[in-house]
PDB file of N, CA and C in Angstrom:
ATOM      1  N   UNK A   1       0.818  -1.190   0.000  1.00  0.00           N
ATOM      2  CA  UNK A   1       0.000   0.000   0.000  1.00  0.00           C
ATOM      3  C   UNK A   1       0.870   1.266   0.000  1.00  0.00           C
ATOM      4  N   UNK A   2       2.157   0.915   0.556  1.00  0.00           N
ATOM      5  CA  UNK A   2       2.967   2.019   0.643  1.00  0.00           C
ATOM      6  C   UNK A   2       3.301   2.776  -0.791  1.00  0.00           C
ATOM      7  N   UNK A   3       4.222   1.403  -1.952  1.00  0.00           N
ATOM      8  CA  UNK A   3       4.210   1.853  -3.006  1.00  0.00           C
ATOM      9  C   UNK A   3       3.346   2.810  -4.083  1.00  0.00           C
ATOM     10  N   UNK A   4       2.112   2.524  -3.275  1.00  0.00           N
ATOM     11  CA  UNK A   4       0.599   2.829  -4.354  1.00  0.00           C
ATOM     12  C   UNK A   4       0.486   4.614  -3.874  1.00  0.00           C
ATOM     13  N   UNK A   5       0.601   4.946  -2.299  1.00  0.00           N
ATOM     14  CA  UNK A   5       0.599   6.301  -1.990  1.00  0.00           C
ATOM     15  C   UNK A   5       1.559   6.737  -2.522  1.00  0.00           C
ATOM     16  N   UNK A   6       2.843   6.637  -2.419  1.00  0.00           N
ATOM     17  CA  UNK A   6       3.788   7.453  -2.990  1.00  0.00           C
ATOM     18  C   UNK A   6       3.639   7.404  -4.808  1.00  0.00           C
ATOM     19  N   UNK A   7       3.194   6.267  -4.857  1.00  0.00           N
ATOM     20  CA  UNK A   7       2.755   6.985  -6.517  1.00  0.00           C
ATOM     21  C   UNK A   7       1.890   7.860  -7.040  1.00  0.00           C
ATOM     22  N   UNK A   8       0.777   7.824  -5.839  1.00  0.00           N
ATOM     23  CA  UNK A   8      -0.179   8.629  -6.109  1.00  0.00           C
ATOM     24  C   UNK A   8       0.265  10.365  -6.050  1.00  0.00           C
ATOM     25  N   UNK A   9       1.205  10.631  -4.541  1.00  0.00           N
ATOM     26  CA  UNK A   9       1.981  11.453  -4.260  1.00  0.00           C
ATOM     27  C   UNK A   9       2.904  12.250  -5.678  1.00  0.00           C
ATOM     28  N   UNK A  10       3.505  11.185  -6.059  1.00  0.00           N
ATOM     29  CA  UNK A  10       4.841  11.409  -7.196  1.00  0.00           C
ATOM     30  C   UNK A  10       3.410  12.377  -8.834  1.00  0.00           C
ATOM     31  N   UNK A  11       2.295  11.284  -8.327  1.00  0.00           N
ATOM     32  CA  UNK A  11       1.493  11.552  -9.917  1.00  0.00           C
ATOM     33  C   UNK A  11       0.870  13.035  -9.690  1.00  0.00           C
ATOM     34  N   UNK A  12       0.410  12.953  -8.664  1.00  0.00           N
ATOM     35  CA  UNK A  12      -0.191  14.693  -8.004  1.00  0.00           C
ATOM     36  C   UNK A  12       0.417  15.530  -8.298  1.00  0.00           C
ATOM     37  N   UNK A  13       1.795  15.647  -8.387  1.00  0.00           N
ATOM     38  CA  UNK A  13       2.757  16.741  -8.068  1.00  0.00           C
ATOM     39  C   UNK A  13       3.148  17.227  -9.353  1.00  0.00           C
ATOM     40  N   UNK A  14       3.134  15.799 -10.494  1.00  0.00           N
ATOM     41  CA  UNK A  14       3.581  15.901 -11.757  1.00  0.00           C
ATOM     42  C   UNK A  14       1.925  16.466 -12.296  1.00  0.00           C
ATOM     43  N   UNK A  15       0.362  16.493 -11.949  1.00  0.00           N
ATOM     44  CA  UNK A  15      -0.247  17.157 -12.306  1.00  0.00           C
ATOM     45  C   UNK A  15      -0.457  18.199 -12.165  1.00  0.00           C
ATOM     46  N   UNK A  16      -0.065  18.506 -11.201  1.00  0.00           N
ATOM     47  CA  UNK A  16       0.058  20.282 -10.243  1.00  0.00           C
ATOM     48  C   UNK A  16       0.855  20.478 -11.510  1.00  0.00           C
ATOM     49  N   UNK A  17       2.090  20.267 -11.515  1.00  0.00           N
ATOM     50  CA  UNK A  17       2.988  21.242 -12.705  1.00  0.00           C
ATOM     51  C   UNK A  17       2.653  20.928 -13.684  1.00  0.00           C
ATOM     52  N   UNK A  18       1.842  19.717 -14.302  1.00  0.00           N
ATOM     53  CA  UNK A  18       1.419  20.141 -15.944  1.00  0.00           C
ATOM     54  C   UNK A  18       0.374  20.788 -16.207  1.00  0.00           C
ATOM     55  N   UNK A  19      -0.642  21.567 -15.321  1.00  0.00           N
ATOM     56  CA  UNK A  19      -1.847  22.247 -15.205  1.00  0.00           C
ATOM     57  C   UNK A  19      -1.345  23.236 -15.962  1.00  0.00           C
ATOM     58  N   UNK A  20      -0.827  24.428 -15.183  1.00  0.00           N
ATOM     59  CA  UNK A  20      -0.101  26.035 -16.155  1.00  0.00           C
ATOM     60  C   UNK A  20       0.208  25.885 -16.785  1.00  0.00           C
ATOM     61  N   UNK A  21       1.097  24.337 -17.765  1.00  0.00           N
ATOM     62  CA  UNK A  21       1.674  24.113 -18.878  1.00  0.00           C
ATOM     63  C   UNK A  21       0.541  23.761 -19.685  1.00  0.00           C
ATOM     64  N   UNK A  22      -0.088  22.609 -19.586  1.00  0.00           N
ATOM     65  CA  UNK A  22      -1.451  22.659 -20.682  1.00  0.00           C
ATOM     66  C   UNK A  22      -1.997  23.741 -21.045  1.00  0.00           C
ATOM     67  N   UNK A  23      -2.833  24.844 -19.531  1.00  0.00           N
ATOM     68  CA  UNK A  23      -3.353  25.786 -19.886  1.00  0.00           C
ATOM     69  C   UNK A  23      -2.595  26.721 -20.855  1.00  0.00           C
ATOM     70  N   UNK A  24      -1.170  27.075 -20.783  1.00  0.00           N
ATOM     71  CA  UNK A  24      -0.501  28.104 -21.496  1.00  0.00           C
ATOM     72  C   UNK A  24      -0.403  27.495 -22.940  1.00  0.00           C
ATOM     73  N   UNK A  25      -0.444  26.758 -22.727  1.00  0.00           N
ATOM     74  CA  UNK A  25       0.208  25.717 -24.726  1.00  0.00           C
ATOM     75  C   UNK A  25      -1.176  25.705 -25.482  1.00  0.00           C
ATOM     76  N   UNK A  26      -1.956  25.031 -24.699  1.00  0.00           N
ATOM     77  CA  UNK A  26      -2.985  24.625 -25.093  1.00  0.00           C
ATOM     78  C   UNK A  26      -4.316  25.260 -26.364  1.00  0.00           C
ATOM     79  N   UNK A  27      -4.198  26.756 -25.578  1.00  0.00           N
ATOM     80  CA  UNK A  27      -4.972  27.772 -25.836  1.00  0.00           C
ATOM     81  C   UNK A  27      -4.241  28.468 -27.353  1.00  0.00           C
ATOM     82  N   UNK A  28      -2.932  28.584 -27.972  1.00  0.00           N
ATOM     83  CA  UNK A  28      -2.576  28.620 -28.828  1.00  0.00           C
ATOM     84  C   UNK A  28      -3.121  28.071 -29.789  1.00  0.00           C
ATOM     85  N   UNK A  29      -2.953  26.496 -29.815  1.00  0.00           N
ATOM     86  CA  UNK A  29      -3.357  25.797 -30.681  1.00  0.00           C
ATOM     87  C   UNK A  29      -5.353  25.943 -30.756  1.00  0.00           C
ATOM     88  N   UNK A  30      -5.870  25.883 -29.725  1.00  0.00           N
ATOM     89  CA  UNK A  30      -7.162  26.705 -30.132  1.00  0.00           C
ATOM     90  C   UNK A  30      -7.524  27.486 -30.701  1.00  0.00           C
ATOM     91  N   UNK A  31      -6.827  28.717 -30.777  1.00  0.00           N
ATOM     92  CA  UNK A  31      -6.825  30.283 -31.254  1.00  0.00           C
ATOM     93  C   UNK A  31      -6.337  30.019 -32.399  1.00  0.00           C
ATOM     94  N   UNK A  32      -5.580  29.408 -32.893  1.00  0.00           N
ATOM     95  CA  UNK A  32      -5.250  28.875 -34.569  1.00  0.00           C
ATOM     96  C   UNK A  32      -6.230  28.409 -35.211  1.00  0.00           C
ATOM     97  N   UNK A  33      -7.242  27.716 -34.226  1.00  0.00           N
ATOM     98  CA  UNK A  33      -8.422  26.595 -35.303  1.00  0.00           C
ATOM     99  C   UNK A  33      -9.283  27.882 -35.423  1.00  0.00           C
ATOM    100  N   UNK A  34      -9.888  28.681 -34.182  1.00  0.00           N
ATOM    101  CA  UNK A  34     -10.570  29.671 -33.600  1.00  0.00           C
ATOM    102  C   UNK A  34     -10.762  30.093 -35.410  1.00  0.00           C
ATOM    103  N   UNK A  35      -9.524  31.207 -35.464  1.00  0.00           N
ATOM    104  CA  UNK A  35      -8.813  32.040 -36.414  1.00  0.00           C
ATOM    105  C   UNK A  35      -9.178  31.540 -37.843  1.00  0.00           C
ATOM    106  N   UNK A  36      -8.433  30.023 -38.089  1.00  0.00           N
ATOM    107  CA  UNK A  36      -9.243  29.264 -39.623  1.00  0.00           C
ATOM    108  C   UNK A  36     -10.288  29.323 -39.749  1.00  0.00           C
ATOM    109  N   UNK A  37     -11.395  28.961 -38.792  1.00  0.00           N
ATOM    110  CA  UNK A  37     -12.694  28.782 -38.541  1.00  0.00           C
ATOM    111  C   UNK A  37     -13.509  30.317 -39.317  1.00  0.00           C
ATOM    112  N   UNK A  38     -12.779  30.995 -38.532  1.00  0.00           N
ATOM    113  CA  UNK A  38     -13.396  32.743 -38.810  1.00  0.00           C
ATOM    114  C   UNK A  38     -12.937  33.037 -40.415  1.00  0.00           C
ATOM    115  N   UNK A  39     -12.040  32.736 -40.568  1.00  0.00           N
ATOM    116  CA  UNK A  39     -11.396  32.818 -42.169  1.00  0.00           C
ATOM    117  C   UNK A  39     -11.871  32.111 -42.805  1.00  0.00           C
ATOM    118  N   UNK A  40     -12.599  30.721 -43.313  1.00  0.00           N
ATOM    119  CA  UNK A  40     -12.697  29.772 -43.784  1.00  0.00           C
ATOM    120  C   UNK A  40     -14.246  30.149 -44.114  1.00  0.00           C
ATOM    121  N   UNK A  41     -15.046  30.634 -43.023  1.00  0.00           N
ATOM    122  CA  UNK A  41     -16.489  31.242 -42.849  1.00  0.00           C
ATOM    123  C   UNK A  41     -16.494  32.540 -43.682  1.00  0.00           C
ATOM    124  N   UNK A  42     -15.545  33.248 -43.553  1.00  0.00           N
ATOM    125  CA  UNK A  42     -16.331  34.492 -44.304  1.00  0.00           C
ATOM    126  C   UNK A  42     -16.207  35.608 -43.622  1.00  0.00           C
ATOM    127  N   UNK A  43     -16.776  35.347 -42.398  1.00  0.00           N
ATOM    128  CA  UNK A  43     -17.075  36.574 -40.860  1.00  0.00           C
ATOM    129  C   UNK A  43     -15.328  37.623 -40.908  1.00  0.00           C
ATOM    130  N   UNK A  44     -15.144  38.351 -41.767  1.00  0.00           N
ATOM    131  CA  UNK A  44     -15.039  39.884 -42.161  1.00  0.00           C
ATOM    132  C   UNK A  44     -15.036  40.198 -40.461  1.00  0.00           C
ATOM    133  N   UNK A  45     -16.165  40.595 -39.875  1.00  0.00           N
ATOM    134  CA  UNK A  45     -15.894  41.428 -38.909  1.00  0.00           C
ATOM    135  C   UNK A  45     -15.467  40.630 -37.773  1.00  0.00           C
ATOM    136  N   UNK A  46     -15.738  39.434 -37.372  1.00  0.00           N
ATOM    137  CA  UNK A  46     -14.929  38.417 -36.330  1.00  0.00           C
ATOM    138  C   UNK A  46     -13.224  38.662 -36.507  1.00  0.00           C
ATOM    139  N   UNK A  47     -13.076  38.280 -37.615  1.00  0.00           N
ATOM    140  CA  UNK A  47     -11.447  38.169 -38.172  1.00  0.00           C
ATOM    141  C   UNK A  47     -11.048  40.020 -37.452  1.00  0.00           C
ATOM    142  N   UNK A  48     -11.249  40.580 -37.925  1.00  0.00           N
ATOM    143  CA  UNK A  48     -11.402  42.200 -37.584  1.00  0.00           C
ATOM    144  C   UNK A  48     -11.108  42.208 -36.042  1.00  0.00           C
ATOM    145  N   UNK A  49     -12.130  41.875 -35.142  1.00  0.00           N
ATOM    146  CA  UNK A  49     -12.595  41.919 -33.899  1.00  0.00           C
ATOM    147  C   UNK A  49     -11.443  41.205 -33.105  1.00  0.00           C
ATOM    148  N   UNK A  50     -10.671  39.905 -33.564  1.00  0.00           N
ATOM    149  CA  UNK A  50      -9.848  38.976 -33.088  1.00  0.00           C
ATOM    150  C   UNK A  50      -8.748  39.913 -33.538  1.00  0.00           C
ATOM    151  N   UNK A  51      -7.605  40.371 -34.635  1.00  0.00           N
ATOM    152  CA  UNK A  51      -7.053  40.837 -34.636  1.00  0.00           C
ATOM    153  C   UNK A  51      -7.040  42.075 -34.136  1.00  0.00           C
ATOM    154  N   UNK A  52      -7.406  43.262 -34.069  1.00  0.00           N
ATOM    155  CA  UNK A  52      -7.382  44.841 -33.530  1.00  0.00           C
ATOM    156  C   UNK A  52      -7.722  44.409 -32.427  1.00  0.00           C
ATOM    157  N   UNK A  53      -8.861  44.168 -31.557  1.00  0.00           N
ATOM    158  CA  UNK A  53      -9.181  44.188 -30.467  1.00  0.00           C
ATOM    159  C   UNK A  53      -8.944  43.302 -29.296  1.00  0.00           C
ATOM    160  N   UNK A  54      -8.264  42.197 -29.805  1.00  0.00           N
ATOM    161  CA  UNK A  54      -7.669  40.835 -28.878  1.00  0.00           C
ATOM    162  C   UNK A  54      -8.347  40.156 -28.492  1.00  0.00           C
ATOM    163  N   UNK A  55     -10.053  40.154 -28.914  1.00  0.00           N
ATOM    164  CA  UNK A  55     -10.854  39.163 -28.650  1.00  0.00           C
ATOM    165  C   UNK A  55     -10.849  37.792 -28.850  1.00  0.00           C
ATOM    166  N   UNK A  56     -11.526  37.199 -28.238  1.00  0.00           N
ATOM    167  CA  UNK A  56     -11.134  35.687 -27.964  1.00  0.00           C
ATOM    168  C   UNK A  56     -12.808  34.602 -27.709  1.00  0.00           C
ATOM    169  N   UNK A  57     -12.980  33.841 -28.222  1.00  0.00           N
ATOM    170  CA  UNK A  57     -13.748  32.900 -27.871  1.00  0.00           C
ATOM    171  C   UNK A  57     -14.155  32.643 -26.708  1.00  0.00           C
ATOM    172  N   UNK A  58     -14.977  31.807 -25.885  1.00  0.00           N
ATOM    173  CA  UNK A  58     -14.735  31.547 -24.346  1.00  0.00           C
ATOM    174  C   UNK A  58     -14.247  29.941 -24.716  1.00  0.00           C
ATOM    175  N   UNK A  59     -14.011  29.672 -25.712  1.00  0.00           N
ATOM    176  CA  UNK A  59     -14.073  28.089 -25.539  1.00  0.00           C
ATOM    177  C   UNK A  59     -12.234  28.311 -25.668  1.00  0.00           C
ATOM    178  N   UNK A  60     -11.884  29.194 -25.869  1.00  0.00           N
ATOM    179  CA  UNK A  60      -9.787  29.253 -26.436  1.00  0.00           C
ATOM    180  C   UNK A  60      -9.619  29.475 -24.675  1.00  0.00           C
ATOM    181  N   UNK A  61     -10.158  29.908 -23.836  1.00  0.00           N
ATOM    182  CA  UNK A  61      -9.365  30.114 -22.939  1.00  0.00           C
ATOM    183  C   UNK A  61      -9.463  28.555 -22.239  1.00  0.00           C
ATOM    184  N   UNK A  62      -7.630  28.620 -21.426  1.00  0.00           N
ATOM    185  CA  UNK A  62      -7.907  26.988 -20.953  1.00  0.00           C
ATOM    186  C   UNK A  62      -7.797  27.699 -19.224  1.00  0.00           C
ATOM    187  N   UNK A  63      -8.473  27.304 -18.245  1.00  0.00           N
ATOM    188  CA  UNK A  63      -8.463  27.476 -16.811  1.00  0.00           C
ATOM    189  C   UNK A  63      -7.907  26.580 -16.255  1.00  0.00           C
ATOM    190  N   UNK A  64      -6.494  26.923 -15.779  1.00  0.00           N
ATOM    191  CA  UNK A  64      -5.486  25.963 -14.940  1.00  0.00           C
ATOM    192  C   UNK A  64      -5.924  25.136 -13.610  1.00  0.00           C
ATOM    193  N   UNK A  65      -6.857  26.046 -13.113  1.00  0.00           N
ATOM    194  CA  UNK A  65      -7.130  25.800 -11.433  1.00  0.00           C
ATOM    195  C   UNK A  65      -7.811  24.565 -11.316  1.00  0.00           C
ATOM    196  N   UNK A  66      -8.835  24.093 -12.447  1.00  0.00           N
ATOM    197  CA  UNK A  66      -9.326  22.692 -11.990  1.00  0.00           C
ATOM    198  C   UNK A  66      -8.465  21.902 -12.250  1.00  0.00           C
ATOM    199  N   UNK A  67      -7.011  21.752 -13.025  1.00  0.00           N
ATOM    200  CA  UNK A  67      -6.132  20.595 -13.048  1.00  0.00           C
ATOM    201  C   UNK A  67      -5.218  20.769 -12.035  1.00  0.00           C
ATOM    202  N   UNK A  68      -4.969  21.938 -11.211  1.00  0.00           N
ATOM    203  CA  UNK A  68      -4.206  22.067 -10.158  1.00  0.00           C
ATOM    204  C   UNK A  68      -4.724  21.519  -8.951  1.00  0.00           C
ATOM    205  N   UNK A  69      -6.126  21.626  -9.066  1.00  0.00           N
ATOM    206  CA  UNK A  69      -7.225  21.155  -8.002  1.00  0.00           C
ATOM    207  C   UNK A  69      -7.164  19.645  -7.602  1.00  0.00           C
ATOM    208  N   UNK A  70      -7.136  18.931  -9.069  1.00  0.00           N
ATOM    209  CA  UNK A  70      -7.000  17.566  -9.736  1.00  0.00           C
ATOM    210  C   UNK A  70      -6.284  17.035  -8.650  1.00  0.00           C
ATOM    211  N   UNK A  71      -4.611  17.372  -9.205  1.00  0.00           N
ATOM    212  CA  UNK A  71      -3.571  17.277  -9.119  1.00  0.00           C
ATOM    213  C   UNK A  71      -3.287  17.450  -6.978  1.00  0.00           C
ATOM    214  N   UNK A  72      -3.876  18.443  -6.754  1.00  0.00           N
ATOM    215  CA  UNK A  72      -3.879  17.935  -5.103  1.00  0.00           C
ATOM    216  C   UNK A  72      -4.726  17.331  -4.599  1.00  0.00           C
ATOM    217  N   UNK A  73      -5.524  16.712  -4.996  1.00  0.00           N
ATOM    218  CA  UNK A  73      -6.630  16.450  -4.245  1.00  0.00           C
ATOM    219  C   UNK A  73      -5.995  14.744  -4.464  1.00  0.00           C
ATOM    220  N   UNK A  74      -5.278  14.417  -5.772  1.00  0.00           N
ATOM    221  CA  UNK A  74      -4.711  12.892  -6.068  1.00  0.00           C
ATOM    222  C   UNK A  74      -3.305  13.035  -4.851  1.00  0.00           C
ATOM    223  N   UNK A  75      -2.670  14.155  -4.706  1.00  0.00           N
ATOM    224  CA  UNK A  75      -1.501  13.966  -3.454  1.00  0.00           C
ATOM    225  C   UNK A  75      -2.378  13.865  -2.227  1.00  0.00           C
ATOM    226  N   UNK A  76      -3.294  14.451  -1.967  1.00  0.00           N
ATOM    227  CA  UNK A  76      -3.680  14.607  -0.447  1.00  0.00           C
ATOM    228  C   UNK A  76      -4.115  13.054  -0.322  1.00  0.00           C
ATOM    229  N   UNK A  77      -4.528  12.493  -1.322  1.00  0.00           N
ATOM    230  CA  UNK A  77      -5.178  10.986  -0.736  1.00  0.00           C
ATOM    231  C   UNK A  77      -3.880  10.284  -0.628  1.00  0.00           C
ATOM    232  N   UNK A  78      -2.691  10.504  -1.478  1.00  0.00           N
ATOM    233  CA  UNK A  78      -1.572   9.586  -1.533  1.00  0.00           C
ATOM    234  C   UNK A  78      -1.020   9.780   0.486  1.00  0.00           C
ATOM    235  N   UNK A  79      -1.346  11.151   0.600  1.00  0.00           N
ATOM    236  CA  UNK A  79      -0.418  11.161   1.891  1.00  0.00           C
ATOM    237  C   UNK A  79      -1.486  10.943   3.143  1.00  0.00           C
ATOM    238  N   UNK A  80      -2.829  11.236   2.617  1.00  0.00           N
ATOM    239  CA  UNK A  80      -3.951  10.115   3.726  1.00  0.00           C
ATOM    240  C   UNK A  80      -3.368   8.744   3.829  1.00  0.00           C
ATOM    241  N   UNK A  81      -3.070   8.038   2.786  1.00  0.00           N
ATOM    242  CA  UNK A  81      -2.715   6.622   3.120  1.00  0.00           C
ATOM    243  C   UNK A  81      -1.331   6.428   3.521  1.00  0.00           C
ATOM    244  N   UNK A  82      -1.141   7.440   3.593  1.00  0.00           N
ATOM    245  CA  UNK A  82       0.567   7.197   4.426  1.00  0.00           C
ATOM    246  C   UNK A  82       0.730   7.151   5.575  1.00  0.00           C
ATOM    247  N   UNK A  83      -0.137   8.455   6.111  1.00  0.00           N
ATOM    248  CA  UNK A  83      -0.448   8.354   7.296  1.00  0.00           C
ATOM    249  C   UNK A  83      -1.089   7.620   8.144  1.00  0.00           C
ATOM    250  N   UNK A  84      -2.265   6.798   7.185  1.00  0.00           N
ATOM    251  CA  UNK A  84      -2.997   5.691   7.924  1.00  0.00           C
ATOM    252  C   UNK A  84      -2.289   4.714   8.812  1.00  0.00           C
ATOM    253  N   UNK A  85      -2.427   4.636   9.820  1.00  0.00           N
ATOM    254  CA  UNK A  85      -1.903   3.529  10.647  1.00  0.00           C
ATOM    255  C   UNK A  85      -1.983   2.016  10.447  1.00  0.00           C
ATOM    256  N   UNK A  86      -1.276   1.420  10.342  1.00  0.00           N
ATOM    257  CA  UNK A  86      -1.358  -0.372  10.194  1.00  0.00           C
ATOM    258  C   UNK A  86      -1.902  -0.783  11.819  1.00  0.00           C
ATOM    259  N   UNK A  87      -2.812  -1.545  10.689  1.00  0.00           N
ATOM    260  CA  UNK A  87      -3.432  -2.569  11.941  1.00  0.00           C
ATOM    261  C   UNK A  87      -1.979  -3.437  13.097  1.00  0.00           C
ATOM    262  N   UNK A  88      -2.389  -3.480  14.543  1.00  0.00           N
ATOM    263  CA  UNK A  88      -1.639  -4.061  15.328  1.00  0.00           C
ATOM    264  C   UNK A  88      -1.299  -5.884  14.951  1.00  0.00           C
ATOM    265  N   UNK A  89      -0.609  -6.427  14.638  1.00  0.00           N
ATOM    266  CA  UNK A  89      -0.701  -7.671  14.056  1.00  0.00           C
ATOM    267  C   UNK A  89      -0.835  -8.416  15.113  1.00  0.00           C
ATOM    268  N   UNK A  90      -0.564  -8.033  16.283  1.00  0.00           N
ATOM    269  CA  UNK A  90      -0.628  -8.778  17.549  1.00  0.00           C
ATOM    270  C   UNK A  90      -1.932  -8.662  18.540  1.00  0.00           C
ATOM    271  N   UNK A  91      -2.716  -8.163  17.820  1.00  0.00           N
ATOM    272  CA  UNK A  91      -4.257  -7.894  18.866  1.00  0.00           C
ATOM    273  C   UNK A  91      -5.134  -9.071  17.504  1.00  0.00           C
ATOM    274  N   UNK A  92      -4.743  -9.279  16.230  1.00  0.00           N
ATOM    275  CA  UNK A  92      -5.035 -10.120  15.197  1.00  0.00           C
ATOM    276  C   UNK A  92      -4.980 -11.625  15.974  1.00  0.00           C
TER     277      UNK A  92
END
Protein backbone atom coordinates (compact mmCIF):
# COMPACT_ATOMS: atom_id res chain seq x y z
CA UNK A 1 0.00 0.00 0.00
CA UNK A 2 2.97 2.02 0.64
CA UNK A 3 4.21 1.85 -3.01
CA UNK A 4 0.60 2.83 -4.35
CA UNK A 5 0.60 6.30 -1.99
CA UNK A 6 3.79 7.45 -2.99
CA UNK A 7 2.76 6.98 -6.52
CA UNK A 8 -0.18 8.63 -6.11
CA UNK A 9 1.98 11.45 -4.26
CA UNK A 10 4.84 11.41 -7.20
CA UNK A 11 1.49 11.55 -9.92
CA UNK A 12 -0.19 14.69 -8.00
CA UNK A 13 2.76 16.74 -8.07
CA UNK A 14 3.58 15.90 -11.76
CA UNK A 15 -0.25 17.16 -12.31
CA UNK A 16 0.06 20.28 -10.24
CA UNK A 17 2.99 21.24 -12.71
CA UNK A 18 1.42 20.14 -15.94
CA UNK A 19 -1.85 22.25 -15.20
CA UNK A 20 -0.10 26.03 -16.16
CA UNK A 21 1.67 24.11 -18.88
CA UNK A 22 -1.45 22.66 -20.68
CA UNK A 23 -3.35 25.79 -19.89
CA UNK A 24 -0.50 28.10 -21.50
CA UNK A 25 0.21 25.72 -24.73
CA UNK A 26 -2.98 24.63 -25.09
CA UNK A 27 -4.97 27.77 -25.84
CA UNK A 28 -2.58 28.62 -28.83
CA UNK A 29 -3.36 25.80 -30.68
CA UNK A 30 -7.16 26.70 -30.13
CA UNK A 31 -6.83 30.28 -31.25
CA UNK A 32 -5.25 28.87 -34.57
CA UNK A 33 -8.42 26.60 -35.30
CA UNK A 34 -10.57 29.67 -33.60
CA UNK A 35 -8.81 32.04 -36.41
CA UNK A 36 -9.24 29.26 -39.62
CA UNK A 37 -12.69 28.78 -38.54
CA UNK A 38 -13.40 32.74 -38.81
CA UNK A 39 -11.40 32.82 -42.17
CA UNK A 40 -12.70 29.77 -43.78
CA UNK A 41 -16.49 31.24 -42.85
CA UNK A 42 -16.33 34.49 -44.30
CA UNK A 43 -17.07 36.57 -40.86
CA UNK A 44 -15.04 39.88 -42.16
CA UNK A 45 -15.89 41.43 -38.91
CA UNK A 46 -14.93 38.42 -36.33
CA UNK A 47 -11.45 38.17 -38.17
CA UNK A 48 -11.40 42.20 -37.58
CA UNK A 49 -12.59 41.92 -33.90
CA UNK A 50 -9.85 38.98 -33.09
CA UNK A 51 -7.05 40.84 -34.64
CA UNK A 52 -7.38 44.84 -33.53
CA UNK A 53 -9.18 44.19 -30.47
CA UNK A 54 -7.67 40.84 -28.88
CA UNK A 55 -10.85 39.16 -28.65
CA UNK A 56 -11.13 35.69 -27.96
CA UNK A 57 -13.75 32.90 -27.87
CA UNK A 58 -14.73 31.55 -24.35
CA UNK A 59 -14.07 28.09 -25.54
CA UNK A 60 -9.79 29.25 -26.44
CA UNK A 61 -9.36 30.11 -22.94
CA UNK A 62 -7.91 26.99 -20.95
CA UNK A 63 -8.46 27.48 -16.81
CA UNK A 64 -5.49 25.96 -14.94
CA UNK A 65 -7.13 25.80 -11.43
CA UNK A 66 -9.33 22.69 -11.99
CA UNK A 67 -6.13 20.60 -13.05
CA UNK A 68 -4.21 22.07 -10.16
CA UNK A 69 -7.22 21.15 -8.00
CA UNK A 70 -7.00 17.57 -9.74
CA UNK A 71 -3.57 17.28 -9.12
CA UNK A 72 -3.88 17.94 -5.10
CA UNK A 73 -6.63 16.45 -4.25
CA UNK A 74 -4.71 12.89 -6.07
CA UNK A 75 -1.50 13.97 -3.45
CA UNK A 76 -3.68 14.61 -0.45
CA UNK A 77 -5.18 10.99 -0.74
CA UNK A 78 -1.57 9.59 -1.53
CA UNK A 79 -0.42 11.16 1.89
CA UNK A 80 -3.95 10.12 3.73
CA UNK A 81 -2.72 6.62 3.12
CA UNK A 82 0.57 7.20 4.43
CA UNK A 83 -0.45 8.35 7.30
CA UNK A 84 -3.00 5.69 7.92
CA UNK A 85 -1.90 3.53 10.65
CA UNK A 86 -1.36 -0.37 10.19
CA UNK A 87 -3.43 -2.57 11.94
CA UNK A 88 -1.64 -4.06 15.33
CA UNK A 89 -0.70 -7.67 14.06
CA UNK A 90 -0.63 -8.78 17.55
CA UNK A 91 -4.26 -7.89 18.87
CA UNK A 92 -5.03 -10.12 15.20
Amino acid sequence: MRPFAWLLIVAGVLIIIAGPIYSSVDPRARDRRWFRRAVESGDRERVDRMLVEDVRAAWVVVNPWPIVMAGASVTAFGIVLLARRRPDSSRL
